[in-house]
C-alpha atoms as a PDB file:
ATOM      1  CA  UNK A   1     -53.336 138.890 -10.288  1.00  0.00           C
ATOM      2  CA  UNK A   2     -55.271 140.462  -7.610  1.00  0.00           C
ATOM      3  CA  UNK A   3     -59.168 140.160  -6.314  1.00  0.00           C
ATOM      4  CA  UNK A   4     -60.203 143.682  -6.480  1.00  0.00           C
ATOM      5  CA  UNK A   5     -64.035 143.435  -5.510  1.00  0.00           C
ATOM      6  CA  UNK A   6     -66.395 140.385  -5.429  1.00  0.00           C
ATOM      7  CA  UNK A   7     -69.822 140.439  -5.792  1.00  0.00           C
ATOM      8  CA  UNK A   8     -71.941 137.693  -3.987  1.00  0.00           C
ATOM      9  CA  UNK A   9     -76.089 136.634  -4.940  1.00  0.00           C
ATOM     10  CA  UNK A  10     -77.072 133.622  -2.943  1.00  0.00           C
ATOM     11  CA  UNK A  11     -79.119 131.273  -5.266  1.00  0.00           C
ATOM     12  CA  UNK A  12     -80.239 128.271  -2.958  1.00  0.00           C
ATOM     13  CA  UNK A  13     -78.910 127.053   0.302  1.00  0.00           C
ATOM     14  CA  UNK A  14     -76.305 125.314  -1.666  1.00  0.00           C
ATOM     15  CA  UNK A  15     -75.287 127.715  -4.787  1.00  0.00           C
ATOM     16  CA  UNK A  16     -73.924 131.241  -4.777  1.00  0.00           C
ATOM     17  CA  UNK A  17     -73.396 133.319  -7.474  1.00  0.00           C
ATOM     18  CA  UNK A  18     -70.037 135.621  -7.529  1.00  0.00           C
ATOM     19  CA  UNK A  19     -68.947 137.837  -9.797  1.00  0.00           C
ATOM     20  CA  UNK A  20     -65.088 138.786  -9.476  1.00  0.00           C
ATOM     21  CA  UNK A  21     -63.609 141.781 -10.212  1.00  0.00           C
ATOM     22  CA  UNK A  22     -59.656 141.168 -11.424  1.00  0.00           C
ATOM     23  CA  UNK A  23     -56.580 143.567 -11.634  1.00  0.00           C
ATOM     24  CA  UNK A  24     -54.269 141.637 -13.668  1.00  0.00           C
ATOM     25  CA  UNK A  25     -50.699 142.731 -14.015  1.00  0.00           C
ATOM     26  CA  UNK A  26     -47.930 141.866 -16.190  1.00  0.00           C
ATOM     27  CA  UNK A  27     -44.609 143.410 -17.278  1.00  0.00           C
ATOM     28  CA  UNK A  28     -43.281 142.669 -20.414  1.00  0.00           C
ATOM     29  CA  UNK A  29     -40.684 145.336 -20.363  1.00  0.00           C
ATOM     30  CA  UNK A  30     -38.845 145.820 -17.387  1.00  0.00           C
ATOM     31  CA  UNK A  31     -40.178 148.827 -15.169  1.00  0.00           C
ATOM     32  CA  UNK A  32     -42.733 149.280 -17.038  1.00  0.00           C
ATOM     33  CA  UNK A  33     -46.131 146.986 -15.787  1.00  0.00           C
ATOM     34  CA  UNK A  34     -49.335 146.354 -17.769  1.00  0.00           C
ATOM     35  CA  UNK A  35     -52.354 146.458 -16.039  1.00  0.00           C
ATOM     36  CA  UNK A  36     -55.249 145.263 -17.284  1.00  0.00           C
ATOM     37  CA  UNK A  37     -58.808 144.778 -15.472  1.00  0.00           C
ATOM     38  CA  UNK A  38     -60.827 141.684 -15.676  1.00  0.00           C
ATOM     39  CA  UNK A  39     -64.272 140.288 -14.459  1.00  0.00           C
ATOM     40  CA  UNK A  40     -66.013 136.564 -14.517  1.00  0.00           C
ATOM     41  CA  UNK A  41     -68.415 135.222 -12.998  1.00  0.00           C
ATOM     42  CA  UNK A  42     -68.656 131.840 -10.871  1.00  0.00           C
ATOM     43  CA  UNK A  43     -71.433 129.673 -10.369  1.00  0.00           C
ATOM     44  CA  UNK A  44     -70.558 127.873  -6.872  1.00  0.00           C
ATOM     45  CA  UNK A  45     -71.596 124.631  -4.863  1.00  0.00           C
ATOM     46  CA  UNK A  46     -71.654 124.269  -1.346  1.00  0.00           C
ATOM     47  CA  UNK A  47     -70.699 120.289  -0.767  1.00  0.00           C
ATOM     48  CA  UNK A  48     -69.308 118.734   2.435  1.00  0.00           C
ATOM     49  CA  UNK A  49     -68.156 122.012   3.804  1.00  0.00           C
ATOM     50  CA  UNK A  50     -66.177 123.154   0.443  1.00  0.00           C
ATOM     51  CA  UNK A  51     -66.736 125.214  -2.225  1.00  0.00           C
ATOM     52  CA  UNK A  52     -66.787 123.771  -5.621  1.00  0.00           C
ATOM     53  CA  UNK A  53     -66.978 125.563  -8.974  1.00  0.00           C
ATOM     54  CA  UNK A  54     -70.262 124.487 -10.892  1.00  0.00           C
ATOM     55  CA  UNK A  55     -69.079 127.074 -13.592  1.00  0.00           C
ATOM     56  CA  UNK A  56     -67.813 130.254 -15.015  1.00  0.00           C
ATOM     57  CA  UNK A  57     -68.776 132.475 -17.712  1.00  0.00           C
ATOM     58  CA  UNK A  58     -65.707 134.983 -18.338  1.00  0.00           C
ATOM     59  CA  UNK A  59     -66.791 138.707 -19.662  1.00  0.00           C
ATOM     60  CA  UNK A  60     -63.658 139.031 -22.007  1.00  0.00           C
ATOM     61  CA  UNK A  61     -61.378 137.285 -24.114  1.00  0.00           C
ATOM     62  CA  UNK A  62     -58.121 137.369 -21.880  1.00  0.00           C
ATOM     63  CA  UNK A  63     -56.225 134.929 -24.845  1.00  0.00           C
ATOM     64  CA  UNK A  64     -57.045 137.477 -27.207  1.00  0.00           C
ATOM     65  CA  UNK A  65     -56.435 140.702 -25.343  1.00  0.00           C
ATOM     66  CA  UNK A  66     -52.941 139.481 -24.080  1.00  0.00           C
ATOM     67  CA  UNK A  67     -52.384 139.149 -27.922  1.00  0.00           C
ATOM     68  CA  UNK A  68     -53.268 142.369 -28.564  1.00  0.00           C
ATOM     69  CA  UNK A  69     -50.654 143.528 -26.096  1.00  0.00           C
ATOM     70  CA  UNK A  70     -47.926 141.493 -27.326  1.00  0.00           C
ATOM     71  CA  UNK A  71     -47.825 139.229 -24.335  1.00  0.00           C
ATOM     72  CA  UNK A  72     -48.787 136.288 -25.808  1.00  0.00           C
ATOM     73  CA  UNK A  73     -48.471 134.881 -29.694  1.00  0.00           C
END
């Protein structure tokens, strides 16, 4: 998996907001990749110099589209 774009809205002086943009790849048969595209967002915290992940709210069903692919049963 690869971070294509992020997208970052400051909510407080602690919190951001970042929505990532994901190019997932898989190969199921060799030579021949899958590449799907996938986006969530995080809530994060700012606490003793680290980000933490408060939450995050996925835009798709990755279980059930790697099913529909035949890459997971």
């Amino acid at each position: 998996s690869e971070i294509v774009r992020l997208e970052e809205v400051s909510l407080d002086d602690k919190h951001t907001m970042v929505k990532a943009y994901w190019s997932l790849r898989f190969e199921k048969d060799p030579g021949r990749p899958i590449v799907e595209e996938a986006a969530a967002r995080h809530v994060l915290r700012r606490q003793e110099g680290l980000w933490q992940i408060v939450f995050q709210l996925d835009h798709q069903d990755l279980t059930k589209r790697l099913q529909e692919l035949g890459l997971v049963t």
